[in-house]
C-alpha atoms as a PDB file:
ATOM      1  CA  UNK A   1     112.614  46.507 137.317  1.00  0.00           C
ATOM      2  CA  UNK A   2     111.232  48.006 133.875  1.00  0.00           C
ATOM      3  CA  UNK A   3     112.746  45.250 132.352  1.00  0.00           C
ATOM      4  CA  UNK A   4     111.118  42.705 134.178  1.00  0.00           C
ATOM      5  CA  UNK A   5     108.162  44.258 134.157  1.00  0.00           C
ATOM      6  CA  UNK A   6     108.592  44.579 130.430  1.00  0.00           C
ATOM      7  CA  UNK A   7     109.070  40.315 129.935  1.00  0.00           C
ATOM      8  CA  UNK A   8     106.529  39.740 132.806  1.00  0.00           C
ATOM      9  CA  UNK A   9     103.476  41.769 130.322  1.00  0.00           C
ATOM     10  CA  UNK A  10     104.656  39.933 127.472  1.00  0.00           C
ATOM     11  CA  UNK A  11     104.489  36.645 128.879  1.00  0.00           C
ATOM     12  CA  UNK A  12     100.892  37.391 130.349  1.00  0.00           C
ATOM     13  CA  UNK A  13     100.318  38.868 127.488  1.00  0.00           C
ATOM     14  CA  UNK A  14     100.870  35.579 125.593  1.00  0.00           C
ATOM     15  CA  UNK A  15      99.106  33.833 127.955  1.00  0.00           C
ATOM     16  CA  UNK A  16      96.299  35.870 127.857  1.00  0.00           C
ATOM     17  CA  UNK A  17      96.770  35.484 123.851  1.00  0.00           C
ATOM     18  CA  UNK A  18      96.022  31.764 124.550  1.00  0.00           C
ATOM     19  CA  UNK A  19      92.901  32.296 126.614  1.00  0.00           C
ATOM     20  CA  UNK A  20      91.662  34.585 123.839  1.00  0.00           C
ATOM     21  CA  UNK A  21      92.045  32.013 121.195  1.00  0.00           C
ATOM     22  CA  UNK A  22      89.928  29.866 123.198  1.00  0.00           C
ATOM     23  CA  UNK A  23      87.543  31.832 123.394  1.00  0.00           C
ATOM     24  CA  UNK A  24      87.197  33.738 119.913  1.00  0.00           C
ATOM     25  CA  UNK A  25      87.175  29.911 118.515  1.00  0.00           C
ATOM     26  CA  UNK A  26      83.672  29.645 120.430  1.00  0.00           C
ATOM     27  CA  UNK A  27      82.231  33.324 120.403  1.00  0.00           C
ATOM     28  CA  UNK A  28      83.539  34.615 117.192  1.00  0.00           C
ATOM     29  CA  UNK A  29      84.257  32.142 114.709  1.00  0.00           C
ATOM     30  CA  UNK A  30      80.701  31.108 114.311  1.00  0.00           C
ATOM     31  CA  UNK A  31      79.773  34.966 113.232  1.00  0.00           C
ATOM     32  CA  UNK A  32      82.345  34.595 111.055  1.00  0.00           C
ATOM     33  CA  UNK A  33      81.376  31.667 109.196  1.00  0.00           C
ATOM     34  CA  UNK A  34      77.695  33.534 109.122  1.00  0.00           C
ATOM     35  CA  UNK A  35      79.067  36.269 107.579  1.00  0.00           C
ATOM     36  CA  UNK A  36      80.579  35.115 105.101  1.00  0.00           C
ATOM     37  CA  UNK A  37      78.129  32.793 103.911  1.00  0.00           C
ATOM     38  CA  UNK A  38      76.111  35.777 103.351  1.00  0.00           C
ATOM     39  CA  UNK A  39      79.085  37.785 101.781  1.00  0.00           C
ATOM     40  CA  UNK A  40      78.859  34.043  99.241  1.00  0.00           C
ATOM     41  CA  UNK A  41      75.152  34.164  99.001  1.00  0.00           C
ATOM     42  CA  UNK A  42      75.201  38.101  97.476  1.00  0.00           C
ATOM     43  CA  UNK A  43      77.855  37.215  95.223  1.00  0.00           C
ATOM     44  CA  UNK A  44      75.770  34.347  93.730  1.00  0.00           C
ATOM     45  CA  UNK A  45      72.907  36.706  93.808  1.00  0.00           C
ATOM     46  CA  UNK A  46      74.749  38.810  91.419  1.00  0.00           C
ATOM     47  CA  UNK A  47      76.004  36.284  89.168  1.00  0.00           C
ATOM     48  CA  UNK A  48      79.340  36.748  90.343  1.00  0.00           C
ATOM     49  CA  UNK A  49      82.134  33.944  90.938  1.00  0.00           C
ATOM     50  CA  UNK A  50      83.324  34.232  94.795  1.00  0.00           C
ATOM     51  CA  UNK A  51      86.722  35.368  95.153  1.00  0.00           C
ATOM     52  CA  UNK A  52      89.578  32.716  95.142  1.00  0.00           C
ATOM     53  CA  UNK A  53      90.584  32.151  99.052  1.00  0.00           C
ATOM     54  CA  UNK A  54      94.037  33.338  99.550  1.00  0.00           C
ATOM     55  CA  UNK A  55      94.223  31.263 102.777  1.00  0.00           C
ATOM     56  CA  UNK A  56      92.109  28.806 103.254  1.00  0.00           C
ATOM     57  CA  UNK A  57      88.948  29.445 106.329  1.00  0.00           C
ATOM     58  CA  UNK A  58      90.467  26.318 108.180  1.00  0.00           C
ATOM     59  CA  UNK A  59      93.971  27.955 108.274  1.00  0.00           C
ATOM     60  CA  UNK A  60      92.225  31.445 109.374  1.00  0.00           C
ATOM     61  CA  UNK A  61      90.496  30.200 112.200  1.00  0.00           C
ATOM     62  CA  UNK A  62      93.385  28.274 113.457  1.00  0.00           C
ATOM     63  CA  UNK A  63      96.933  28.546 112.620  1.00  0.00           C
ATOM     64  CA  UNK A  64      96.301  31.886 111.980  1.00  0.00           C
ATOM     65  CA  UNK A  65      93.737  32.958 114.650  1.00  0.00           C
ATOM     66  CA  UNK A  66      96.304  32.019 117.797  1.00  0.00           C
ATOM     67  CA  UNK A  67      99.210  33.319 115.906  1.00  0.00           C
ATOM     68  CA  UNK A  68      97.334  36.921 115.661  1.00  0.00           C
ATOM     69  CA  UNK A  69      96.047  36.440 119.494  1.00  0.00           C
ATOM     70  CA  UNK A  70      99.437  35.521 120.824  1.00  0.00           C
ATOM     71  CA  UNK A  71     101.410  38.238 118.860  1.00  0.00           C
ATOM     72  CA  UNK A  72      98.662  40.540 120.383  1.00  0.00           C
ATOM     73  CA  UNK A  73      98.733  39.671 123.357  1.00  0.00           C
ATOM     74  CA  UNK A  74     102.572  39.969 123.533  1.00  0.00           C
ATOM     75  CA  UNK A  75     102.577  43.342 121.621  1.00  0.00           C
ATOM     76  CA  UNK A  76      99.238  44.618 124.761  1.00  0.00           C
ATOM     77  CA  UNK A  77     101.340  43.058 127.407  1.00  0.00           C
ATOM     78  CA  UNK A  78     104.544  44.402 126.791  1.00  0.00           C
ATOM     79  CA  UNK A  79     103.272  47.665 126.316  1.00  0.00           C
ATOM     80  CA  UNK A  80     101.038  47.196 129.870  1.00  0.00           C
ATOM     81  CA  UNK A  81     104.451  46.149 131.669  1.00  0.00           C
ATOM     82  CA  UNK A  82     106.262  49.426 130.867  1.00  0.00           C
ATOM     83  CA  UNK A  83     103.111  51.722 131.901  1.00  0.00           C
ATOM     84  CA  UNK A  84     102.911  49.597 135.513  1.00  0.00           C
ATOM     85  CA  UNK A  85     106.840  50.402 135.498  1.00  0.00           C
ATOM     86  CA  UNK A  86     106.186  53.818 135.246  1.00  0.00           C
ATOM     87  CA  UNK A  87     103.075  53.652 137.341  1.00  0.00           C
ATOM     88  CA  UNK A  88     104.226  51.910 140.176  1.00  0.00           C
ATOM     89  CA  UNK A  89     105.633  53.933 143.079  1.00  0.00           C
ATOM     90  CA  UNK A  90     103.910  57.100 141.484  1.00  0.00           C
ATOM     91  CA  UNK A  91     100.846  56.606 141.640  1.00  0.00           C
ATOM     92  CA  UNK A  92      98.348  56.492 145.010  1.00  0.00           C
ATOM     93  CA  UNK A  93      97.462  52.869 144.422  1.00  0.00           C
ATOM     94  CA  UNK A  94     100.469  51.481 145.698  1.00  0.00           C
ATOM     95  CA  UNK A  95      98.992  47.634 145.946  1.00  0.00           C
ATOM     96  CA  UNK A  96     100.169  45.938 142.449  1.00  0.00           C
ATOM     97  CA  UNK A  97      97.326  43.791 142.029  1.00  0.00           C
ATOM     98  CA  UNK A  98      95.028  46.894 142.341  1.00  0.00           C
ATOM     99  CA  UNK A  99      97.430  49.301 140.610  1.00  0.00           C
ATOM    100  CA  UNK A 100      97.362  46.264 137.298  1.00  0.00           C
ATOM    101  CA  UNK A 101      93.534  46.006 137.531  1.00  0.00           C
ATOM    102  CA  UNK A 102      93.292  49.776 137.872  1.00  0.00           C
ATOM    103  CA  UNK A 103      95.231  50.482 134.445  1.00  0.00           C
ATOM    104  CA  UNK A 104      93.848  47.115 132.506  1.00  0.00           C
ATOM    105  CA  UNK A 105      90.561  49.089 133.082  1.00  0.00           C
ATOM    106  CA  UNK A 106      91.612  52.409 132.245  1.00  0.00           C
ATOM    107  CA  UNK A 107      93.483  50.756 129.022  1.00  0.00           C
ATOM    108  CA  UNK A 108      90.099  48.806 127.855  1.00  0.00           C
ATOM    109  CA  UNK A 109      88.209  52.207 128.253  1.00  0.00           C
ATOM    110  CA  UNK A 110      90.773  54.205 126.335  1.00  0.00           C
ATOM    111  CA  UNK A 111      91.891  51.886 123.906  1.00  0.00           C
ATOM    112  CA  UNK A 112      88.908  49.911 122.875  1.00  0.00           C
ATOM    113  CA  UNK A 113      85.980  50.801 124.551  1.00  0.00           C
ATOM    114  CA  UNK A 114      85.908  54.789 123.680  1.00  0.00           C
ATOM    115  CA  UNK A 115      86.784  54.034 119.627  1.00  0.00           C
ATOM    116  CA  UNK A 116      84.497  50.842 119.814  1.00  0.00           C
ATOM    117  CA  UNK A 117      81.602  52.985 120.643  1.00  0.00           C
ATOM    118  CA  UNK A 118      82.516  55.293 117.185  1.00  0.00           C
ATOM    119  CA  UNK A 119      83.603  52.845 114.820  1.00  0.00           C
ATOM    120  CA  UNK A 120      82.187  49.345 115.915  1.00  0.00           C
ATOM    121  CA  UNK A 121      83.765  46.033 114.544  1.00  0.00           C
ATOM    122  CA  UNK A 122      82.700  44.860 111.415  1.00  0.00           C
ATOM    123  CA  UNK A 123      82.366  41.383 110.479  1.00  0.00           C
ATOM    124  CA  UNK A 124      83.054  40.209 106.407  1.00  0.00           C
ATOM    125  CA  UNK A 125      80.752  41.333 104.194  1.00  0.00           C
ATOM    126  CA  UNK A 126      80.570  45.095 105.802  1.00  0.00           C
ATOM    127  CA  UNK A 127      82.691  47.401 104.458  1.00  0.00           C
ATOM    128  CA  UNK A 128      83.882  49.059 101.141  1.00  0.00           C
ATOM    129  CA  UNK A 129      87.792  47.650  99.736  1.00  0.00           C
ATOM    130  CA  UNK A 130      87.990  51.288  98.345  1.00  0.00           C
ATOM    131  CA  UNK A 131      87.659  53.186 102.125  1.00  0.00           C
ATOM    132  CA  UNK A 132      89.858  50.949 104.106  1.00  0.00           C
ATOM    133  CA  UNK A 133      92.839  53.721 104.396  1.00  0.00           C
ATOM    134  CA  UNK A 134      89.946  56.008 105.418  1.00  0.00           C
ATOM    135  CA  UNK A 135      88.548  53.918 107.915  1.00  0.00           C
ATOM    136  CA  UNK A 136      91.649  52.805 109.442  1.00  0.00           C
ATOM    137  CA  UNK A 137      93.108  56.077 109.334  1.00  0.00           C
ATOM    138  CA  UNK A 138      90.156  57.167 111.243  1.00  0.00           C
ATOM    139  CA  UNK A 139      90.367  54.525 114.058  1.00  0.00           C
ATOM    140  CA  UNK A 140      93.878  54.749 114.718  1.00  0.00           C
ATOM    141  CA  UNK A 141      93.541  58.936 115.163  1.00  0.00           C
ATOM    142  CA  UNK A 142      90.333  57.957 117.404  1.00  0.00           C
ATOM    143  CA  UNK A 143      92.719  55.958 119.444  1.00  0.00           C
ATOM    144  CA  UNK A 144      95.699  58.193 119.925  1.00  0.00           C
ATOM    145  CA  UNK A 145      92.783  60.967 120.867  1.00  0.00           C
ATOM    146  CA  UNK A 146      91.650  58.899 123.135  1.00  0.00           C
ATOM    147  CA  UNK A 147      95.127  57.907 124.559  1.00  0.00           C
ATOM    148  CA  UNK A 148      96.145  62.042 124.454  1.00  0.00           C
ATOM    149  CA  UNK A 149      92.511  62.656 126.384  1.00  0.00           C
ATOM    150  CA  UNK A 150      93.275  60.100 129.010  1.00  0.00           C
ATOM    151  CA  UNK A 151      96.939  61.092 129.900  1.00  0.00           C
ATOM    152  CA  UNK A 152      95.895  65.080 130.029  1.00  0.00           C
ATOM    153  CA  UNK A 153      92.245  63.974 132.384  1.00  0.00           C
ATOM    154  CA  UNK A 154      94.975  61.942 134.496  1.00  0.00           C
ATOM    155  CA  UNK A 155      97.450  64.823 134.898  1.00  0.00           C
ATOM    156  CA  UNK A 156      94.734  67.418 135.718  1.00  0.00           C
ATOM    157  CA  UNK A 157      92.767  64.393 138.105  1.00  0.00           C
ATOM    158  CA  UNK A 158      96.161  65.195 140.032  1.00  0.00           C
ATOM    159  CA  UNK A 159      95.584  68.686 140.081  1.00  0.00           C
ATOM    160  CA  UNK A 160      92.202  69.086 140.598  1.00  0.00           C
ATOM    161  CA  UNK A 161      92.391  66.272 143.644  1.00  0.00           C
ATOM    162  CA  UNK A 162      94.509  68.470 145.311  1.00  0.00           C
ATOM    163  CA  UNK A 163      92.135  71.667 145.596  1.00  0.00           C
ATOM    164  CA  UNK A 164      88.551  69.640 145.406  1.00  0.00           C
ATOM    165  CA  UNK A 165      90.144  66.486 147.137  1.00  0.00           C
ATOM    166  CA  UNK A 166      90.705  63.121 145.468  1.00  0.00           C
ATOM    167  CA  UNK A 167      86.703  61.948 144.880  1.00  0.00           C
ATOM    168  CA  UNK A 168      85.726  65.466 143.319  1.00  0.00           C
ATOM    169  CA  UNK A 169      89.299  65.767 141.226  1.00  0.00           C
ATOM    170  CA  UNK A 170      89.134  62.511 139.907  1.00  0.00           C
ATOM    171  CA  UNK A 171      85.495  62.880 139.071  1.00  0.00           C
ATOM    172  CA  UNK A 172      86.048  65.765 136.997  1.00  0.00           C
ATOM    173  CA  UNK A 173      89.249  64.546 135.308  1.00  0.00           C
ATOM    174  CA  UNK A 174      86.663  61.633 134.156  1.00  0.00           C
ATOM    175  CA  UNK A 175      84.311  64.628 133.050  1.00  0.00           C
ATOM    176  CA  UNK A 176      86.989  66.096 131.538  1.00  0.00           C
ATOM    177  CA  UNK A 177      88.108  62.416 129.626  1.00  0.00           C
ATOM    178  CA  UNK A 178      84.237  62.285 128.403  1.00  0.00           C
ATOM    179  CA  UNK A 179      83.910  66.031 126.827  1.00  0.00           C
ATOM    180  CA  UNK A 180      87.356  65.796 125.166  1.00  0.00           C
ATOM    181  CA  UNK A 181      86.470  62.393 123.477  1.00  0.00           C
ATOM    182  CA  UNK A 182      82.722  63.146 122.620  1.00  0.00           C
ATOM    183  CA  UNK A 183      84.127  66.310 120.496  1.00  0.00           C
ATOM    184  CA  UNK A 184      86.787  64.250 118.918  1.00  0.00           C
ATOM    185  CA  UNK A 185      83.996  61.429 117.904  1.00  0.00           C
ATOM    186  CA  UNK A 186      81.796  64.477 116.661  1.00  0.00           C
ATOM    187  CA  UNK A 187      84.216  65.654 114.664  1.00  0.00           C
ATOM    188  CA  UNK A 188      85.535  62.383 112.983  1.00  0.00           C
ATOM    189  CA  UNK A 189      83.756  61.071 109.684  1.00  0.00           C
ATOM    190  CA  UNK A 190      80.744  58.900 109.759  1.00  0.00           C
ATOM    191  CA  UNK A 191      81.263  55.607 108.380  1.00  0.00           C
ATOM    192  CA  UNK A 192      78.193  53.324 107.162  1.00  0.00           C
ATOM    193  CA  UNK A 193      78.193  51.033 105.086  1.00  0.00           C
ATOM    194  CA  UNK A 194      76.651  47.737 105.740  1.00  0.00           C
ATOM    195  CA  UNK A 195      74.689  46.294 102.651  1.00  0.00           C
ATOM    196  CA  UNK A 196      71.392  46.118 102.321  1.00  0.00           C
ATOM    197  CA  UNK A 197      69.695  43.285 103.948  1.00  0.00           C
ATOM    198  CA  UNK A 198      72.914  42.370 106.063  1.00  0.00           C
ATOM    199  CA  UNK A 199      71.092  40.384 109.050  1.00  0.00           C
ATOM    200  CA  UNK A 200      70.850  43.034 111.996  1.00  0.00           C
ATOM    201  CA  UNK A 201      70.804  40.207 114.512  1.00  0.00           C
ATOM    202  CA  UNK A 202      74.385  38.727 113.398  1.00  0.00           C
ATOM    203  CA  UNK A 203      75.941  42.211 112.849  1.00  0.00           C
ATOM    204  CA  UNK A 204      75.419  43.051 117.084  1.00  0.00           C
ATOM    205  CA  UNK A 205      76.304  39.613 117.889  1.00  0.00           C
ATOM    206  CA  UNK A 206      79.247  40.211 115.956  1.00  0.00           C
ATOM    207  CA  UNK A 207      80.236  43.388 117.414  1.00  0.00           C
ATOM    208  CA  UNK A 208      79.572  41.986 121.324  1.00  0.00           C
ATOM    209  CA  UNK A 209      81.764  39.152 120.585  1.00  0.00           C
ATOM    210  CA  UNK A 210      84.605  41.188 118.796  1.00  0.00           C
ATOM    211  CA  UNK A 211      83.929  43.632 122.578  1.00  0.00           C
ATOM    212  CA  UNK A 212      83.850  40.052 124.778  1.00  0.00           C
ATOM    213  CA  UNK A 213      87.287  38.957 122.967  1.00  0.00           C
ATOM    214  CA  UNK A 214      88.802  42.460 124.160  1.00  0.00           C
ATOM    215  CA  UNK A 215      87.290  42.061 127.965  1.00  0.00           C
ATOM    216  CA  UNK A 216      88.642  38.648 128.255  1.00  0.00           C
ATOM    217  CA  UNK A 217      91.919  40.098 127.099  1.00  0.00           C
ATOM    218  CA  UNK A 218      92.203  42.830 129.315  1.00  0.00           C
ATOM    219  CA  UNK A 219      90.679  40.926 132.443  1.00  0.00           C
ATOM    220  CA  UNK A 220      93.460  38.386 131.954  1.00  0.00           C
ATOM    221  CA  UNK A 221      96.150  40.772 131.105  1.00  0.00           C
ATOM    222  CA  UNK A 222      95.220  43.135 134.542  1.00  0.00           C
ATOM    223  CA  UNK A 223      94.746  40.085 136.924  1.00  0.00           C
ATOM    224  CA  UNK A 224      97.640  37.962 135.894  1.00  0.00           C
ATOM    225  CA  UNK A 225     100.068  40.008 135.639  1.00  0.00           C
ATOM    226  CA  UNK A 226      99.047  41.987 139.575  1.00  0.00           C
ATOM    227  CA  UNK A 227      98.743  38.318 140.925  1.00  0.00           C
ATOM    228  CA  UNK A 228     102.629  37.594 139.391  1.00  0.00           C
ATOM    229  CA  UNK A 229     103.592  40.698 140.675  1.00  0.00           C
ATOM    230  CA  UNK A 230     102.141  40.457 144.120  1.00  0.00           C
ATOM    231  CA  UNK A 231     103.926  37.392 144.271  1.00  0.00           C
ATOM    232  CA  UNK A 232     107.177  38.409 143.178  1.00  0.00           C
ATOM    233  CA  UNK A 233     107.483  41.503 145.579  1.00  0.00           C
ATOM    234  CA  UNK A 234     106.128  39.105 148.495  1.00  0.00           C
ATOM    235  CA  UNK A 235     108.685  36.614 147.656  1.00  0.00           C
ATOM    236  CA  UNK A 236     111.186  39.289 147.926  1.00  0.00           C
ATOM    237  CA  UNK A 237     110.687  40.765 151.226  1.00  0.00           C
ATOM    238  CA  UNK A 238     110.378  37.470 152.901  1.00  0.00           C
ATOM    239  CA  UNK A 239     114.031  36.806 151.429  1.00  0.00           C
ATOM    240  CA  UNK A 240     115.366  39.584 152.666  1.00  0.00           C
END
């Protein structure tokens, strides 16, 4: 079974890859092009020739956009099929559609909501060359705090379900998930550094679109693959 479930999240996951494209083409490629046509427009301000394009904006924003989606998605999904493996059959939500839109949530929270909310997405333009190991450094420990916090909330939600009952445990565990990744976000470095006069209005709808791309992802990810599942187990006790 892990191994289907294993090929089953990395085909949604490509499909859901797909769907992303789609969708980042319309949302996010316009705040691209904004961006960087202001990233052009400082550099000609400061009487400074704009760096040769390595690849070219039409390869970026398609060759190259769907083959970062679809390796995504493959990379999320596979990932999301051995979690429902281990999931299913331990935890209390035994339905599989409701057990895959249960952990899609919990995954968007953990893995890109909780570090979006610290260190937002920047678009081009935004952003020192000289802190990138910082910054991604930082993100990447945000995430595997968050992903730590999450499985140690879960494991005491089972606890603490058991003396309070399930609403109170789970409730606290969720407490518990907030105050451990609050003093984690306190602790980390602040990073600023968009330019001065950097339009305010493109930099959020930026960031909502870089969030939108990840809800789209997830939604697809959780609902296709419980709806493939459902079907498969179904399948399988009418044959036998």
């Amino acid at each position: 079974m892990t191994r289907t479930f294993l090929l089953r999240g990395m085909l949604v996951g490509i499909v859901a890859g797909l769907i992303v494209f789609a969708f980042a083409r319309v949302v996010g490629e316009p705040q691209v092009e904004r961006a960087i046509a202001f990233e052009a427009g400082m550099d000609q301000a400061r009487g400074e020739a704009p760096e040769p394009e390595m690849v070219s904006r039409k390869l970026q924003r398609g060759f190259g956009l769907l083959t970062g989606t679809l390796v995504y998605g493959a990379a999320i999904g596979g990932l999301f099929g051995l979690v429902f493996a281990y999931a299913y059959g331990r935890s209390p939500v035994t339905d599989p559609r409701a057990l895959a839109a249960l952990l899609a949530a919990i995954g968007f929270v953990t893995i890109v909501l909780v570090p979006t909310l610290k260190y937002p997405a920047n678009p081009p333009a935004v952003g020192n060359a000289e802190t990138i190991g910082v910054r991604t450094g930082a993100y990447f420990l945000l995430i595997a705090s968050s992903l730590a916090a999450m499985v140690l909330s879960m494991k005491a939600g089972r606890y603490l379900s058991r003396r309070y009952g399930a609403w109170n445990g789970y409730l606290l565990a969720a407490a518990l998930y907030v105050v451990i990744v609050s003093a984690v976000s306190r602790w980390m470095p602040e990073i600023d550094e968009v330019p001065a006069g950097f339009p305010v209005t493109l930099m959020w709808k930026f960031r909502v679109a870089s969030l939108e791309i990840q809800v789209v992802l997830w939604a697809a990810l959780g609902l296709l693959f419980g709806w493939l599942t459902e079907r498969d187990l179904n399948s399988s006790r009418t044959a036998a």
